[in-house]
C-alpha atoms as a PDB file:
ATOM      1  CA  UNK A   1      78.613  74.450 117.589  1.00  0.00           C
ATOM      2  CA  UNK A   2      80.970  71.506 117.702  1.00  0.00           C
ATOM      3  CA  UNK A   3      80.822  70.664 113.934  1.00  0.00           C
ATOM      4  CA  UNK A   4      82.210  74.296 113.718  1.00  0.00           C
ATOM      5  CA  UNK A   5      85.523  75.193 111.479  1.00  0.00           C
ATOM      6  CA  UNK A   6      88.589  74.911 114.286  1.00  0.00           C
ATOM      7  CA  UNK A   7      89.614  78.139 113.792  1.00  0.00           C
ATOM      8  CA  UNK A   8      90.601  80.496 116.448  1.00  0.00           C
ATOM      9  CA  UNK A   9      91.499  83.492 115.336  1.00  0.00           C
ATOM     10  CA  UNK A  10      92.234  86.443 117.304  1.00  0.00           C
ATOM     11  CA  UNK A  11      88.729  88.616 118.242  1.00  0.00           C
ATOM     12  CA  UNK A  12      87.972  91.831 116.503  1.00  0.00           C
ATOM     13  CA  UNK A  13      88.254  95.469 117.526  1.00  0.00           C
ATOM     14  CA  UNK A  14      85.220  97.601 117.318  1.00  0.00           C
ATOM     15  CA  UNK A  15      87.484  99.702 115.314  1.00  0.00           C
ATOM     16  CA  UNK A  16      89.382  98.805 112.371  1.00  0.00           C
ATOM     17  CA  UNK A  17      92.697  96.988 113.169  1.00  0.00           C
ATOM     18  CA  UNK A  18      95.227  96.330 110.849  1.00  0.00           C
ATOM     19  CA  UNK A  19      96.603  92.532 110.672  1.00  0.00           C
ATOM     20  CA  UNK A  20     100.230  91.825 110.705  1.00  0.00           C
ATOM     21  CA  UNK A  21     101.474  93.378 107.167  1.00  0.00           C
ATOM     22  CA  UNK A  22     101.685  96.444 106.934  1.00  0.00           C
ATOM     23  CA  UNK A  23      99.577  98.316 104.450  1.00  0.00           C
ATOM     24  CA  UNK A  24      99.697 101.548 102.475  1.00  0.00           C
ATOM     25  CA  UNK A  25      96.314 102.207 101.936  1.00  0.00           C
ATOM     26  CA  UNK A  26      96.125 104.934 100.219  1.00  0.00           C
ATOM     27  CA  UNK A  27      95.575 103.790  96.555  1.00  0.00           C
ATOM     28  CA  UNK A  28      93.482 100.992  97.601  1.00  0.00           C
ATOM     29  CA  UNK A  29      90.252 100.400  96.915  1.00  0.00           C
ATOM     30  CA  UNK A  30      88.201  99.580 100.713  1.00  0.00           C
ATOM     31  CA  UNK A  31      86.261  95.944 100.268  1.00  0.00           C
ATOM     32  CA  UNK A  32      83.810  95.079 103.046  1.00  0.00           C
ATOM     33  CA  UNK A  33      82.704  91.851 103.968  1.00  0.00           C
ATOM     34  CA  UNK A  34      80.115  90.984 106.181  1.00  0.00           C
ATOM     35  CA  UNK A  35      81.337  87.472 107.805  1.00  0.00           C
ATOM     36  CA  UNK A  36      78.328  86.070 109.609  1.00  0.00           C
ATOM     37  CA  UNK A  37      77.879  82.383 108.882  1.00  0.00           C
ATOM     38  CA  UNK A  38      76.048  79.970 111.116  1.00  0.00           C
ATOM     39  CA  UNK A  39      76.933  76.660 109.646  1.00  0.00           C
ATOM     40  CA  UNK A  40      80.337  74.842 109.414  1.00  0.00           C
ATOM     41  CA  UNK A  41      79.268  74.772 105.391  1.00  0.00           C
ATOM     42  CA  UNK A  42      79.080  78.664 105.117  1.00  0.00           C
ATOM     43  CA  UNK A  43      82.013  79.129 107.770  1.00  0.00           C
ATOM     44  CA  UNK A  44      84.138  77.154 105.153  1.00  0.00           C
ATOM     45  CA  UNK A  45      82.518  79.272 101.811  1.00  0.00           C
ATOM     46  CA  UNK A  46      83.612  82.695 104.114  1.00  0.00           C
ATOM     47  CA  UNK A  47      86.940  81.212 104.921  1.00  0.00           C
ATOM     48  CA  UNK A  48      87.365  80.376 101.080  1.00  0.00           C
ATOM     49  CA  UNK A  49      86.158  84.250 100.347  1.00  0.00           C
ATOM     50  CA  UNK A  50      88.083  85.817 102.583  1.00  0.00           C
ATOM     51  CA  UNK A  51      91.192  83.941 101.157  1.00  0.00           C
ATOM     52  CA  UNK A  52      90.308  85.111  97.646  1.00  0.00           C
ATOM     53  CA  UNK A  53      90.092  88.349  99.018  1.00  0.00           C
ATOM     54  CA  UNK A  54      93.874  88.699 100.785  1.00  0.00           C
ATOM     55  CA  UNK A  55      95.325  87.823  97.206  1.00  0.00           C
ATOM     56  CA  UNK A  56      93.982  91.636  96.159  1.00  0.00           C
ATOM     57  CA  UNK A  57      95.534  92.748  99.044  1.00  0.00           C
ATOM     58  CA  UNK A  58      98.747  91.148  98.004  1.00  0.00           C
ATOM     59  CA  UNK A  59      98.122  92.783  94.815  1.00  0.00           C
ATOM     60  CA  UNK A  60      98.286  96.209  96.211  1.00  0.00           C
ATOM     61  CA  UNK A  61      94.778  96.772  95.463  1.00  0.00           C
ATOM     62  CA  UNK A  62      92.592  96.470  98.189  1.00  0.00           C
ATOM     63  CA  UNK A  63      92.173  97.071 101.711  1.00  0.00           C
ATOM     64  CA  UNK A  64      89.698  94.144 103.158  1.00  0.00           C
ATOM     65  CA  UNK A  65      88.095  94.586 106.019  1.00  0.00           C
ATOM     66  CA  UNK A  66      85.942  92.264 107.534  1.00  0.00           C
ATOM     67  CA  UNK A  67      83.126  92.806 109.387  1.00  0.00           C
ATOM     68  CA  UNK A  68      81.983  90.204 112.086  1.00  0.00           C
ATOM     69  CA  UNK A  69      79.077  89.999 114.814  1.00  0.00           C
ATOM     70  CA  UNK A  70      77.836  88.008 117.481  1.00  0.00           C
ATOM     71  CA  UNK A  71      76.220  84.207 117.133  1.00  0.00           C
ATOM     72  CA  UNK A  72      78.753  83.854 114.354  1.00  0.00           C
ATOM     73  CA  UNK A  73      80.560  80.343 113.581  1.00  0.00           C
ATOM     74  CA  UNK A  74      83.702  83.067 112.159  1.00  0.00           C
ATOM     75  CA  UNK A  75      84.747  85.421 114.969  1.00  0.00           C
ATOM     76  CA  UNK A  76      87.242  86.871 112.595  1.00  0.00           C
ATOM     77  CA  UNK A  77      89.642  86.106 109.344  1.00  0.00           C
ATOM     78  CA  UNK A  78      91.812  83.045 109.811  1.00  0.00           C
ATOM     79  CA  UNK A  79      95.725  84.322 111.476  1.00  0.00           C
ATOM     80  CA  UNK A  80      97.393  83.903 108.161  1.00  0.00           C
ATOM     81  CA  UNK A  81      94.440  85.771 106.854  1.00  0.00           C
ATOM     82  CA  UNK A  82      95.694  88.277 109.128  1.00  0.00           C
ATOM     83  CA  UNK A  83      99.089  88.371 108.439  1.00  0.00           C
ATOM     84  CA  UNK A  84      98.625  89.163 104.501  1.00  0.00           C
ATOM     85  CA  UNK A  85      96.623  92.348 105.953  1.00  0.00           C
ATOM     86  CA  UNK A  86      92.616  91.640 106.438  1.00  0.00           C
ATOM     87  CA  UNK A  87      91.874  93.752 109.148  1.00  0.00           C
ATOM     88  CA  UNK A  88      88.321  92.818 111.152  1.00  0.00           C
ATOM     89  CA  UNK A  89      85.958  94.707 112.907  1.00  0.00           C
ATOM     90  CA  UNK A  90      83.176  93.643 115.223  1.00  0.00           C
ATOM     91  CA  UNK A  91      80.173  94.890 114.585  1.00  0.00           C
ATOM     92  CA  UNK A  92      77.653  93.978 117.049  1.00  0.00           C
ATOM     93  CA  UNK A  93      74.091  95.751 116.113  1.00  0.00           C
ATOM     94  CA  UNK A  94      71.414  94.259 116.889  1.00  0.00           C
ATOM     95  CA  UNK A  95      70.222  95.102 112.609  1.00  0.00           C
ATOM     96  CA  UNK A  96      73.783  93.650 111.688  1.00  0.00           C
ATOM     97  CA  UNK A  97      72.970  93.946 107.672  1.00  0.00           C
ATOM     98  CA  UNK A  98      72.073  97.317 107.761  1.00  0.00           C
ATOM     99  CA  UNK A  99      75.147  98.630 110.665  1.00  0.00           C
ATOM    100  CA  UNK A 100      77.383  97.086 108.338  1.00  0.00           C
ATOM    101  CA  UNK A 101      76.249  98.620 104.948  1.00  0.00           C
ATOM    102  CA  UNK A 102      76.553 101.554 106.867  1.00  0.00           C
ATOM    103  CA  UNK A 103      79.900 101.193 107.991  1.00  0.00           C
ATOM    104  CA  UNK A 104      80.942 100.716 104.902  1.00  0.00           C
ATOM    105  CA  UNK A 105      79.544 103.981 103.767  1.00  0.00           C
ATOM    106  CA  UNK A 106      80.536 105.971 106.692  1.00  0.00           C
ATOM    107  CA  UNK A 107      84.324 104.528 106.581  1.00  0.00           C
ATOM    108  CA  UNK A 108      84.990 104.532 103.123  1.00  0.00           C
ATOM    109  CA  UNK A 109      88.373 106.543 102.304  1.00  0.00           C
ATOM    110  CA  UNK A 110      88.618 105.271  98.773  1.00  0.00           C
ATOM    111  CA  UNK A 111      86.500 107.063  96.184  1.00  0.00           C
ATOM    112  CA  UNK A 112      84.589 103.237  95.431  1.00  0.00           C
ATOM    113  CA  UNK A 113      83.791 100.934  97.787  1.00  0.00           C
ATOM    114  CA  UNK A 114      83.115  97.284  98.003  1.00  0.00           C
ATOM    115  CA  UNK A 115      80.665  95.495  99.482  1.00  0.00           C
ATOM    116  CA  UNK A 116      80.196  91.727  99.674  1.00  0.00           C
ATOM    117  CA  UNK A 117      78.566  89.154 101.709  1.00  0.00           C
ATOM    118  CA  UNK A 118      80.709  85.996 102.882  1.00  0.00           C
ATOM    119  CA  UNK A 119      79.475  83.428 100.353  1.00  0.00           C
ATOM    120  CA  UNK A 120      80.261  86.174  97.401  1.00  0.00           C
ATOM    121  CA  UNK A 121      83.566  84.622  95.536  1.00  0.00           C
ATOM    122  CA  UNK A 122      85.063  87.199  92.937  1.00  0.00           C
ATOM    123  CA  UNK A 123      86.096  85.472  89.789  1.00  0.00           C
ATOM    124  CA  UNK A 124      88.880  86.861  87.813  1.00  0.00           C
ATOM    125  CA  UNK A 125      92.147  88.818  88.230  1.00  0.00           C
ATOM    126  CA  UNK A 126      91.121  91.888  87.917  1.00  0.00           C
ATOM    127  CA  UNK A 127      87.677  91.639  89.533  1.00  0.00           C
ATOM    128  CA  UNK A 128      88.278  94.896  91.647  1.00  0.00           C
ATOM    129  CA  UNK A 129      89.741  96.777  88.951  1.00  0.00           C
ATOM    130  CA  UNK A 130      87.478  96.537  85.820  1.00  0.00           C
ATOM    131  CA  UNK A 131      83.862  96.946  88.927  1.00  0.00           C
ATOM    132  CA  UNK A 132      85.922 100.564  89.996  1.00  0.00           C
ATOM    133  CA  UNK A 133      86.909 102.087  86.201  1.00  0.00           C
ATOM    134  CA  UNK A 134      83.123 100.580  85.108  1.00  0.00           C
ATOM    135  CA  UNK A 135      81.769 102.836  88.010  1.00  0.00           C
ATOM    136  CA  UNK A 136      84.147 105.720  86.768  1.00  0.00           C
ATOM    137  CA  UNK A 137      82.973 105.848  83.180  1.00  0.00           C
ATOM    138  CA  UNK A 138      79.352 105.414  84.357  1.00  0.00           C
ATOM    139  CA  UNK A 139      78.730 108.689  86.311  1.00  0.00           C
ATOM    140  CA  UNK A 140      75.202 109.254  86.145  1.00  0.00           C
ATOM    141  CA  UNK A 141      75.482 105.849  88.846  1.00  0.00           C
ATOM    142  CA  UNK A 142      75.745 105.489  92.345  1.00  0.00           C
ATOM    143  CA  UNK A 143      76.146 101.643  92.619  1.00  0.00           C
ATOM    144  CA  UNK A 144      76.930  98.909  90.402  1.00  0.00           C
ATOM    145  CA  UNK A 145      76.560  95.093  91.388  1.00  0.00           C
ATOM    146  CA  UNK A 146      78.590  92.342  90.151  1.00  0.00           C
ATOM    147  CA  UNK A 147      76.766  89.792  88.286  1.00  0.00           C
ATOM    148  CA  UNK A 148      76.453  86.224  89.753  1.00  0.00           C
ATOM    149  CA  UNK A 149      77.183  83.208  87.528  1.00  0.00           C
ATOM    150  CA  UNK A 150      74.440  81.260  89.147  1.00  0.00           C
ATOM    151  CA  UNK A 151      71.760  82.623  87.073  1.00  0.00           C
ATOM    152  CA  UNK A 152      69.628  84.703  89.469  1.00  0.00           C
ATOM    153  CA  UNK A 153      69.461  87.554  87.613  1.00  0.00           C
ATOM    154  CA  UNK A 154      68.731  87.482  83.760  1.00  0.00           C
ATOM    155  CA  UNK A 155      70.099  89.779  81.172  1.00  0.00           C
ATOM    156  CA  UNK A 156      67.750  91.824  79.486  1.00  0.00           C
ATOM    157  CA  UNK A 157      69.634  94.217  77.607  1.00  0.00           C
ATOM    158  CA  UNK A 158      71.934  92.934  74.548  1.00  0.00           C
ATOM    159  CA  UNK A 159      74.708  95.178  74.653  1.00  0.00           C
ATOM    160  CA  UNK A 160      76.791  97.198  77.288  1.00  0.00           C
ATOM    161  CA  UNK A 161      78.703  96.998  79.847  1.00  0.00           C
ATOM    162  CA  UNK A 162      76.193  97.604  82.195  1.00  0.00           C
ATOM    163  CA  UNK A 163      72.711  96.826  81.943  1.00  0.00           C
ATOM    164  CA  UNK A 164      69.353  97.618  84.133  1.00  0.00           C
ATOM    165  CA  UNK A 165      66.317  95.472  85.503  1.00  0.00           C
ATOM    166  CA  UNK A 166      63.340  96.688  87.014  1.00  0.00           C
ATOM    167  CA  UNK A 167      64.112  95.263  90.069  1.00  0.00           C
ATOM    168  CA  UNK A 168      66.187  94.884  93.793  1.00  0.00           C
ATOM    169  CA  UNK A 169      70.050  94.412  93.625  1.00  0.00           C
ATOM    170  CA  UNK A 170      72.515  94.249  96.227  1.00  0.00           C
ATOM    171  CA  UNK A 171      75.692  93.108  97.125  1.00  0.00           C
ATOM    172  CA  UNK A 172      78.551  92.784  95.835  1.00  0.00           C
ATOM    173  CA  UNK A 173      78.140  96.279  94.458  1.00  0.00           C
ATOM    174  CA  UNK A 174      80.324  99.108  94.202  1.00  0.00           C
ATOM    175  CA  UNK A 175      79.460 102.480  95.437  1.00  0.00           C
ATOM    176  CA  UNK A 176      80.560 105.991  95.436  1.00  0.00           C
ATOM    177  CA  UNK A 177      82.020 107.214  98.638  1.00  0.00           C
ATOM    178  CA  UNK A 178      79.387 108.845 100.632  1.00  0.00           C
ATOM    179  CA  UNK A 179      76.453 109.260  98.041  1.00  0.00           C
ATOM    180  CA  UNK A 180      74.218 106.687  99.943  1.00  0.00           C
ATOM    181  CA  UNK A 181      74.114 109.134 103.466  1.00  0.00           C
ATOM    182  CA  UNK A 182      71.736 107.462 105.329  1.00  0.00           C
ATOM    183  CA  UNK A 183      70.616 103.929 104.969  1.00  0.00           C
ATOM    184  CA  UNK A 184      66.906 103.387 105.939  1.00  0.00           C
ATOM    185  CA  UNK A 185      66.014 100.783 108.076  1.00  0.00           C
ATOM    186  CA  UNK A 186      63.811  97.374 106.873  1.00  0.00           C
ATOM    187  CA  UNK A 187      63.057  94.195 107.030  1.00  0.00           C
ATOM    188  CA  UNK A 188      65.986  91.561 106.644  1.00  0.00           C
ATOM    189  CA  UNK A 189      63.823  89.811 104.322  1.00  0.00           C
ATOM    190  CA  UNK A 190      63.251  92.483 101.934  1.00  0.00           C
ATOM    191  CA  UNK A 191      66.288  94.859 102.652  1.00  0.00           C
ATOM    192  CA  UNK A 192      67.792  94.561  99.013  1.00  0.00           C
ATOM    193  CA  UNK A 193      64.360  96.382  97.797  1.00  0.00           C
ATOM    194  CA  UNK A 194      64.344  99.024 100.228  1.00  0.00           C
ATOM    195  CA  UNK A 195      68.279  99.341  99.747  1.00  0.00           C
ATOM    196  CA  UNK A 196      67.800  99.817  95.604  1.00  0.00           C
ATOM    197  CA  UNK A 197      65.175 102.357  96.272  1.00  0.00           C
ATOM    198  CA  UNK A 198      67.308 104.238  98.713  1.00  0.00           C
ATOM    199  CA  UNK A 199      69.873 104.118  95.793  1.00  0.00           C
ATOM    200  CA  UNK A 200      68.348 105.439  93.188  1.00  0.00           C
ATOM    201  CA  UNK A 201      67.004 108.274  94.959  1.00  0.00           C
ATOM    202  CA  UNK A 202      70.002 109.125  94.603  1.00  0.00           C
ATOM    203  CA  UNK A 203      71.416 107.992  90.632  1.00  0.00           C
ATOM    204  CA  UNK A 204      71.308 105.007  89.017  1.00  0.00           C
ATOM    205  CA  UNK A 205      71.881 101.368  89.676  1.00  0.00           C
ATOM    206  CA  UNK A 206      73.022  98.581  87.368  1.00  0.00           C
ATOM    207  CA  UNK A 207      74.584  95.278  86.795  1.00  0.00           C
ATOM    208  CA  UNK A 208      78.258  94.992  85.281  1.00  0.00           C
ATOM    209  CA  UNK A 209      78.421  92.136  82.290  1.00  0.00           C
ATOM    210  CA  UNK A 210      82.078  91.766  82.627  1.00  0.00           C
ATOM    211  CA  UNK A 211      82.603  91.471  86.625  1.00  0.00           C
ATOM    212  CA  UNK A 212      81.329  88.327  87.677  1.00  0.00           C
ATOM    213  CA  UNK A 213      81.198  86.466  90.607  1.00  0.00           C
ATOM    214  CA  UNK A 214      80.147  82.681  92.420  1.00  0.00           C
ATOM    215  CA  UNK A 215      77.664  82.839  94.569  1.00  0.00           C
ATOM    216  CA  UNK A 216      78.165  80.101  97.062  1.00  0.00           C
ATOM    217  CA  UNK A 217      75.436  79.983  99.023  1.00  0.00           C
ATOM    218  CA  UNK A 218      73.160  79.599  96.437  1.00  0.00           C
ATOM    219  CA  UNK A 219      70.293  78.378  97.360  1.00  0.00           C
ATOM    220  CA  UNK A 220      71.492  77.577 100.896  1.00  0.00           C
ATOM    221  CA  UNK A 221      70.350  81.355 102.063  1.00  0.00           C
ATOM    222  CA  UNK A 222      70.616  81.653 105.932  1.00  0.00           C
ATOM    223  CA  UNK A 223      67.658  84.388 105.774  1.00  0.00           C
ATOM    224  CA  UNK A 224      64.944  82.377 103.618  1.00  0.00           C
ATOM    225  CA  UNK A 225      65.605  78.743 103.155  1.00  0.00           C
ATOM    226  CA  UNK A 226      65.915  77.994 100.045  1.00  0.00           C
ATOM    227  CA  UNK A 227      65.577  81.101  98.414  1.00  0.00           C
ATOM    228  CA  UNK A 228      68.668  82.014  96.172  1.00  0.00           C
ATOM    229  CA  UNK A 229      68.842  86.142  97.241  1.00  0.00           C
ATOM    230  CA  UNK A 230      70.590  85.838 100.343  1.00  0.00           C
END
């Protein structure tokens, strides 16, 4: 690890710990990021995420809390990432993508939730805003996912805010507090599938037009090499 980011921040809680500014959290929406990189490259694309991140914060509308286990390069936000109120929790699971998911859902207190992985950059002001009121006027959904500039997924419907394809999504999405229950367990490689088909036992699914995001670790996926749906 010596080509590692020099960054020593403070180490998580198991539970959630504020950082040094206080925040009312009450009319915030709860955004959780799973921070595991393994490369100085992705430790830098997380640190540039979680920065992005503190500015909604600032904004008075989120509460970020990021989520961090073991054999990580990132053992927690940076201290002034801290400071401007990301809180961390260590999570150490041996299924780390499916505890945290399910933290997320278990310790939710806002009515939508966020979930994103570390190399998931939010583009736009108001990012968090326009993903929560799409959710609201779309209630026949459980989860919406933003839509990645990097081309992954196509658009296949012409119109809407919101459109549909046939198959896997995953994070970042938006959820309703608490619908999801349960997650099932599966395979790292395939856990998007097995996620979406957990989800729309429950209601529908979709991709928001208007909320987009970078994907920086396209194509540099730390599950399969290579492959652009980590």
């Amino acid at each position: 690890m010596g080509g590692a980011v020099q960054a020593s921040p403070a180490p998580c809680s198991a539970t959630p710990e504020a950082g040094g500014m206080a925040v009312d959290v009450s009319q915030r929406v709860d955004v959780f990021v799973k921070v595991y990189p393994t490369s100085t490259m992705r430790t830098y694309l997380a640190q540039a995420v979680l920065e992005r991140l503190a500015y909604y914060i600032e904004a008075g509308e989120a509460r970020v809390l990021a989520l961090v286990t073991a054999g990580s390069y990132l053992n927690g936000p940076a201290p002034e990432q801290r400071a401007r109120g990301v809180e961390c929790v260590r999570l150490y699971q041996k299924d780390y993508n499916l505890a945290a998911k399910q933290f997320a859902e278990d310790h939710a207190a806002s009515p939508t939730y966020v979930v994103l992985d570390d190399d998931h950059l939010p583009l736009g002001r108001d990012w968090l805003s326009a993903g929560v009121q799409a959710l609201e006027e779309h209630p026949d959904h459980v989860l919406l996912s933003s839509w990645s500039i990097n081309g992954e997924v196509p658009l296949r419907e012409p119109v809407g805010s919101v459109f549909h394809v046939g198959g896997s999504q995953g994070a970042p999405y938006f959820a309703r507090r608490g619908m999801l229950g349960t997650l099932p367990a599966g395979q790292l490689e395939s856990y998007d599938e097995v996620f979406t088909n957990h989800a729309r036992t429950v209601g529908a699914t979709g991709f928001l037009r208007y909320v987009r995001h970078n994907h920086l670790g396209y194509g540099y996926s730390q599950v399969v090499p290579g492959h652009w749906g980590a």
